[in-house]
N, C-alpha and C. Protein backbone atom coordinates (compact mmCIF):
# COMPACT_ATOMS: atom_id res chain seq x y z
N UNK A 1 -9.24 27.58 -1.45
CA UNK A 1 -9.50 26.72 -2.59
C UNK A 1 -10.23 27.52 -3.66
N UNK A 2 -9.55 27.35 -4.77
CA UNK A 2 -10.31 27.85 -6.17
C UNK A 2 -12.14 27.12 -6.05
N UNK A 3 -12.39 28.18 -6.78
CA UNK A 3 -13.96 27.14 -7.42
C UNK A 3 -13.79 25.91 -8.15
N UNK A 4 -13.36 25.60 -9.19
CA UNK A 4 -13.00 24.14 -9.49
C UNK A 4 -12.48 23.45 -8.45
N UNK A 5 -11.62 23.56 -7.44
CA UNK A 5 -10.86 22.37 -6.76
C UNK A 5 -12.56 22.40 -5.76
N UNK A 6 -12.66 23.40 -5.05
CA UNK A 6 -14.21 22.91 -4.70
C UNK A 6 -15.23 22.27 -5.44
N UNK A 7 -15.23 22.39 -6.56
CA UNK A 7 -16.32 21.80 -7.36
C UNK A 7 -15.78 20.21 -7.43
N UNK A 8 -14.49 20.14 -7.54
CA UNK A 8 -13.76 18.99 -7.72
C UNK A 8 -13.88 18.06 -6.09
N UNK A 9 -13.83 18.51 -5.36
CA UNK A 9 -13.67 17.91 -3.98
C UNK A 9 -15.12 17.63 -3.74
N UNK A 10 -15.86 18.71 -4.00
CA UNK A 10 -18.09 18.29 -4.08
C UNK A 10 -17.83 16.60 -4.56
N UNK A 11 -17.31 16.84 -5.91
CA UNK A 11 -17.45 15.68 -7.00
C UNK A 11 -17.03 14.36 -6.25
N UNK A 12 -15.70 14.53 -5.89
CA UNK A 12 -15.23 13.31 -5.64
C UNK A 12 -15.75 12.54 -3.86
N UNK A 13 -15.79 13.48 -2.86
CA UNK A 13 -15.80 13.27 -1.82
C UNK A 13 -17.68 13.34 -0.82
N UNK A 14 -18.45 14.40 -1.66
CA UNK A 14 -19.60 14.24 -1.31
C UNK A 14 -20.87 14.07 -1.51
N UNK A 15 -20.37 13.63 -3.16
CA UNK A 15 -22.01 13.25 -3.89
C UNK A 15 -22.10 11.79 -3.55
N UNK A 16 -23.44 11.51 -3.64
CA UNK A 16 -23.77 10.57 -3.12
C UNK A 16 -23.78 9.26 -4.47
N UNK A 17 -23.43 8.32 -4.50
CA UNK A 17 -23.44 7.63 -5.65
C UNK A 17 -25.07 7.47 -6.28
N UNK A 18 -25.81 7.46 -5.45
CA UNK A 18 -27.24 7.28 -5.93
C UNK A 18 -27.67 8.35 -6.85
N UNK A 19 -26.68 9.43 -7.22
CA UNK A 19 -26.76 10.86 -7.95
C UNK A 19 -26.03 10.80 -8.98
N UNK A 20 -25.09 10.17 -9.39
CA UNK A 20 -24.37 9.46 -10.62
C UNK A 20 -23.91 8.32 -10.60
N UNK A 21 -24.31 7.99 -11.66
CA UNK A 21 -23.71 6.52 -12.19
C UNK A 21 -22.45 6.25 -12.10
N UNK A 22 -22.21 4.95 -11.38
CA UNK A 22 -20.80 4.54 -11.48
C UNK A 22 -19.84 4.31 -12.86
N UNK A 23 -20.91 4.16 -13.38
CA UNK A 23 -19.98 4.15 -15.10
C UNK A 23 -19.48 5.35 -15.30
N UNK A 24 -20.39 6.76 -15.19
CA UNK A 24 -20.16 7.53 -15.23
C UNK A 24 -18.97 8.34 -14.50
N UNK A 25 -18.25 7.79 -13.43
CA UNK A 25 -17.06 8.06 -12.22
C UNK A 25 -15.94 7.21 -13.28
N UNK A 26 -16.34 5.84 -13.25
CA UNK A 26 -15.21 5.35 -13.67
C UNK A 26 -15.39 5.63 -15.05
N UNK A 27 -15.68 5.67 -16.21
CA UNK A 27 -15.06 6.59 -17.22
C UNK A 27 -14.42 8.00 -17.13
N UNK A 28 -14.71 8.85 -16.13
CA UNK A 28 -14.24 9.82 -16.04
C UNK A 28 -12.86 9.84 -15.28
N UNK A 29 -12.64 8.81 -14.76
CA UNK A 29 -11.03 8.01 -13.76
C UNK A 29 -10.54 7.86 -15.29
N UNK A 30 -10.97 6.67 -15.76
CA UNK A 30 -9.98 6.41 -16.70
C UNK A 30 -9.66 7.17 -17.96
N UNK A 31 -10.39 8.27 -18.46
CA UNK A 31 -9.66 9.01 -19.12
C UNK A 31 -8.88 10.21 -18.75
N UNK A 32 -8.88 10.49 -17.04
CA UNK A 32 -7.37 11.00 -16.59
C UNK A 32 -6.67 10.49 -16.62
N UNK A 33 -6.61 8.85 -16.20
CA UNK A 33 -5.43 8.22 -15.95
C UNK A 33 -5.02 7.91 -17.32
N UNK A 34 -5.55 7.88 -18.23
CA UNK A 34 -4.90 7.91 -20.26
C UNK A 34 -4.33 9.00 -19.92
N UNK A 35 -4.80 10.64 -20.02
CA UNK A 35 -3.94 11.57 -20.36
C UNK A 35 -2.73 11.64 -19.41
N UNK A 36 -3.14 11.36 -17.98
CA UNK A 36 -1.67 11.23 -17.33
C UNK A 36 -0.68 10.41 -17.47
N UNK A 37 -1.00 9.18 -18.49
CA UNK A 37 -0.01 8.08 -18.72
C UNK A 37 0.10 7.10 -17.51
N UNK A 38 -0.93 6.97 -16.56
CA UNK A 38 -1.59 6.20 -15.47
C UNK A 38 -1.87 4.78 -15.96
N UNK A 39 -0.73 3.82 -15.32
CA UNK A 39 -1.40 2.61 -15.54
C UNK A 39 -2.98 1.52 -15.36
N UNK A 40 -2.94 2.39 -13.31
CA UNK A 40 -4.21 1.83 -12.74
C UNK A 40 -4.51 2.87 -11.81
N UNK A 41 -5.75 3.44 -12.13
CA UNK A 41 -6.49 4.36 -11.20
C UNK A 41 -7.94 3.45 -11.32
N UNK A 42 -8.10 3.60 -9.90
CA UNK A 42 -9.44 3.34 -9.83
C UNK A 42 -10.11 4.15 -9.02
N UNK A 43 -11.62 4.15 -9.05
CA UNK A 43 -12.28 5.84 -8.62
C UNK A 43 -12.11 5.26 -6.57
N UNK A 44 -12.17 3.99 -6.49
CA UNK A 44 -11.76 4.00 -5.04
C UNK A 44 -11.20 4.00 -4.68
N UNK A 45 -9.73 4.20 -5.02
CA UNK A 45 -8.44 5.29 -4.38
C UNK A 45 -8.55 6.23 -4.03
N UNK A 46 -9.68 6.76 -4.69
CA UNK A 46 -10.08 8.31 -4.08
C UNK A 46 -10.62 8.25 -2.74
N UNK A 47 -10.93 6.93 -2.33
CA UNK A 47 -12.08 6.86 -0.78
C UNK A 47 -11.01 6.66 -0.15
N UNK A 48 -9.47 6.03 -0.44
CA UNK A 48 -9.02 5.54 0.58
C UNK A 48 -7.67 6.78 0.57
N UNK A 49 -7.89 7.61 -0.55
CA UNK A 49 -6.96 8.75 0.05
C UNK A 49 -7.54 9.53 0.86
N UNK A 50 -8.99 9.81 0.83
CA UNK A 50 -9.50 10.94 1.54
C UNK A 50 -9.39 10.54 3.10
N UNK A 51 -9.47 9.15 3.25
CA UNK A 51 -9.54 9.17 4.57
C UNK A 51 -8.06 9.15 4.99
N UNK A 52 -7.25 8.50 4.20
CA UNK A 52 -5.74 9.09 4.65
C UNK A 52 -5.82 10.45 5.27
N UNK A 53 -5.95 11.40 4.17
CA UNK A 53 -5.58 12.92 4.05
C UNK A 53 -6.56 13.37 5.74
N UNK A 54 -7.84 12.65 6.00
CA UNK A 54 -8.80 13.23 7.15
C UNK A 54 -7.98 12.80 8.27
N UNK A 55 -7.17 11.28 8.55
CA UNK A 55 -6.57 10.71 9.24
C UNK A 55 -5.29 11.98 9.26
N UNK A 56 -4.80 12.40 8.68
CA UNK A 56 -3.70 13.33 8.73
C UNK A 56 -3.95 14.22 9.09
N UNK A 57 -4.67 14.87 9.28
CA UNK A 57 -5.36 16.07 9.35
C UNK A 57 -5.81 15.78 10.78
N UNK A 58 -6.05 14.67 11.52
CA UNK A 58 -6.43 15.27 13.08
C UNK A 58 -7.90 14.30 13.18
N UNK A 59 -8.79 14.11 12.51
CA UNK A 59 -9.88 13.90 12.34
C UNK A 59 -9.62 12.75 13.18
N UNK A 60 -11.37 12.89 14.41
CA UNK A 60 -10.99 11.54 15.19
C UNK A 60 -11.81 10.45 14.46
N UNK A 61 -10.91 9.38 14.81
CA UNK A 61 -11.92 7.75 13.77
C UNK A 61 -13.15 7.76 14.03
N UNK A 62 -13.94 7.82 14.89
CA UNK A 62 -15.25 7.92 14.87
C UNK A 62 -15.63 8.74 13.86
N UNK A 63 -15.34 9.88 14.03
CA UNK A 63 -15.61 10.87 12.64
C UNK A 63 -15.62 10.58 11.60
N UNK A 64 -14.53 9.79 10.82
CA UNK A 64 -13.93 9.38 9.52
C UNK A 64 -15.07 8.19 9.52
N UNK A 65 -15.37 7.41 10.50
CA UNK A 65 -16.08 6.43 10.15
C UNK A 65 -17.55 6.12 10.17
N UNK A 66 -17.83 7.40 10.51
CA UNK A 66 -19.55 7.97 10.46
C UNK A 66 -19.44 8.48 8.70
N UNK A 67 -18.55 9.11 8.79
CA UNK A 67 -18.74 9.81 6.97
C UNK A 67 -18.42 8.63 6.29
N UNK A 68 -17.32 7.57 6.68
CA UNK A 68 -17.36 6.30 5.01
C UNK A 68 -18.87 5.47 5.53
N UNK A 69 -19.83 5.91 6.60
CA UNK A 69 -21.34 4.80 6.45
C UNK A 69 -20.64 3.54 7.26
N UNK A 70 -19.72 3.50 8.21
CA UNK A 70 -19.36 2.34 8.66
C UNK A 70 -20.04 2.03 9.98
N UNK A 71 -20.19 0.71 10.26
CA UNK A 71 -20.87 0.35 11.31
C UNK A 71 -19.66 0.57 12.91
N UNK A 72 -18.54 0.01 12.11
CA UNK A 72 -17.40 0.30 13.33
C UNK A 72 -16.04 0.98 12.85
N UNK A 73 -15.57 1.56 13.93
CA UNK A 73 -14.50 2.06 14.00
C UNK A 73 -13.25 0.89 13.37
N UNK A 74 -13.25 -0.41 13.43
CA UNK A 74 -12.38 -0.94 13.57
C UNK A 74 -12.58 -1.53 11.84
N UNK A 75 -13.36 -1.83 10.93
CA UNK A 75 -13.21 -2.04 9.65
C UNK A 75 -12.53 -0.33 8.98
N UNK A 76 -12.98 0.58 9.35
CA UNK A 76 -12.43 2.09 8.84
C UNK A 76 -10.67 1.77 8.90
N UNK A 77 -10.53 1.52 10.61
CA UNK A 77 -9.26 1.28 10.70
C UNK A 77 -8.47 0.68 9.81
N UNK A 78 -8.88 -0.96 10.30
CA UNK A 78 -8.05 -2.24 9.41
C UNK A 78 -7.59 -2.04 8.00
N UNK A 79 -9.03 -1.51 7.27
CA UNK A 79 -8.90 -1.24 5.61
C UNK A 79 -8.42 0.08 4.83
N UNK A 80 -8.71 1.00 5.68
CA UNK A 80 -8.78 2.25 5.13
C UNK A 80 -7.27 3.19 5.48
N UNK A 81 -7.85 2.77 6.89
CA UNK A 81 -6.43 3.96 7.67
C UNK A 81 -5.30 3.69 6.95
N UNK A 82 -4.49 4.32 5.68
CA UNK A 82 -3.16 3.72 5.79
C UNK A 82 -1.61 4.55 6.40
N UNK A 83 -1.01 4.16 7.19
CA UNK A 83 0.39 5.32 7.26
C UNK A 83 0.97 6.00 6.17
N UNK A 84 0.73 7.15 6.06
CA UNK A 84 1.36 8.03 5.31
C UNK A 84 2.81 8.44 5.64
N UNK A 85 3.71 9.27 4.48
CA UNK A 85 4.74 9.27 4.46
C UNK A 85 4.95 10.53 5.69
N UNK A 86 3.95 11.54 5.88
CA UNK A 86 4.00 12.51 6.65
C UNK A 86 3.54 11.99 7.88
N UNK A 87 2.81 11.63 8.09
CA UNK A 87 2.53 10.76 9.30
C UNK A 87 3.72 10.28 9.70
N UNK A 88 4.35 9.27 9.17
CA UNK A 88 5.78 8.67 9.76
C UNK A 88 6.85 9.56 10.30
N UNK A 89 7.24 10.77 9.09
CA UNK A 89 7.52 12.10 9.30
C UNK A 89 7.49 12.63 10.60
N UNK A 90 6.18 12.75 10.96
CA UNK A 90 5.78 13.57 12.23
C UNK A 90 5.80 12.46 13.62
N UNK A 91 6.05 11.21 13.15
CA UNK A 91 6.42 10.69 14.49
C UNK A 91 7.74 10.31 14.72
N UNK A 92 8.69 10.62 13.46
CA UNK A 92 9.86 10.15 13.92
C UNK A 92 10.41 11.81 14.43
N UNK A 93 9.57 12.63 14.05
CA UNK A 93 10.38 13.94 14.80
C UNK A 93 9.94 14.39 16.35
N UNK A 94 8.84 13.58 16.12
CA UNK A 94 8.41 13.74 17.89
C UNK A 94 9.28 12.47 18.78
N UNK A 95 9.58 10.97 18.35
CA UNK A 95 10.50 11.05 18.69
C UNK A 95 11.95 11.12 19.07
N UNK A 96 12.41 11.64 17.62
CA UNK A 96 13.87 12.42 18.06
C UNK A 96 13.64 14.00 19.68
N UNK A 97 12.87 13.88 19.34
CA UNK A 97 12.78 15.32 19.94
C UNK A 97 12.49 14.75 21.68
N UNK A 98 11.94 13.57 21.82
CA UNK A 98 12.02 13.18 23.07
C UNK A 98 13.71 12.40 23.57
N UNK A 99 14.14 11.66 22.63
CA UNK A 99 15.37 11.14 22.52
C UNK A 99 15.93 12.13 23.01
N UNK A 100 16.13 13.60 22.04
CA UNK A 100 17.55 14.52 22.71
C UNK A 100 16.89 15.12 23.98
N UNK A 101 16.31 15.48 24.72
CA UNK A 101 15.92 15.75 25.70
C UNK A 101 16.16 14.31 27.03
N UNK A 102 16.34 13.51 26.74
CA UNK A 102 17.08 12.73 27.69
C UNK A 102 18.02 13.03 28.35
């Protein structure tokens, strides 16, 4: 990772909100989503991609759900976890791959 995408990933994923103002996040959402021609971004898409992307990545739920401050595993789940397109990906090739081995 470049220095900006680190500086960028600090920003989005591990400052603590008590360290900037939420006005300050969401003005800075919505004038990407102007220059990108973005109808609706909101700065908490960013919470619920990261835990996608951690969920993809291997990360066990306990893990993911100690870092979003959750009391249980099972609100992280219900709300957050969502199936990704690679996720689906990787289980329909695990099982084709059991299928032809029949």
């Amino acid at each position: 990772m470049g220095s900006t995408t680190i500086q960028f990933y600090l920003f989005i994923f591990q400052v603590s909100w008590s360290a900037i103002a939420r006005q300050n996040v969401y003005w800075w959402v919505t004038r990407i989503a102007k220059k990108i021609n973005a109808l609706y971004i909101h700065q908490h898409l960013f919470r619920h991609t990261h835990v996608s992307l951690l969920a993809e990545a291997g990360v066990p739920l306990p893990v993911i759900t100690e870092r979003l401050g959750h009391a249980s595993t099972k609100i992280t789940e219900e709300i957050y976890l969502h199936i990704t397109k690679t996720t689906k990906e990787n289980y329909l090739h695990k099982f084709n791959r059991i299928v032809e081995n029949l």
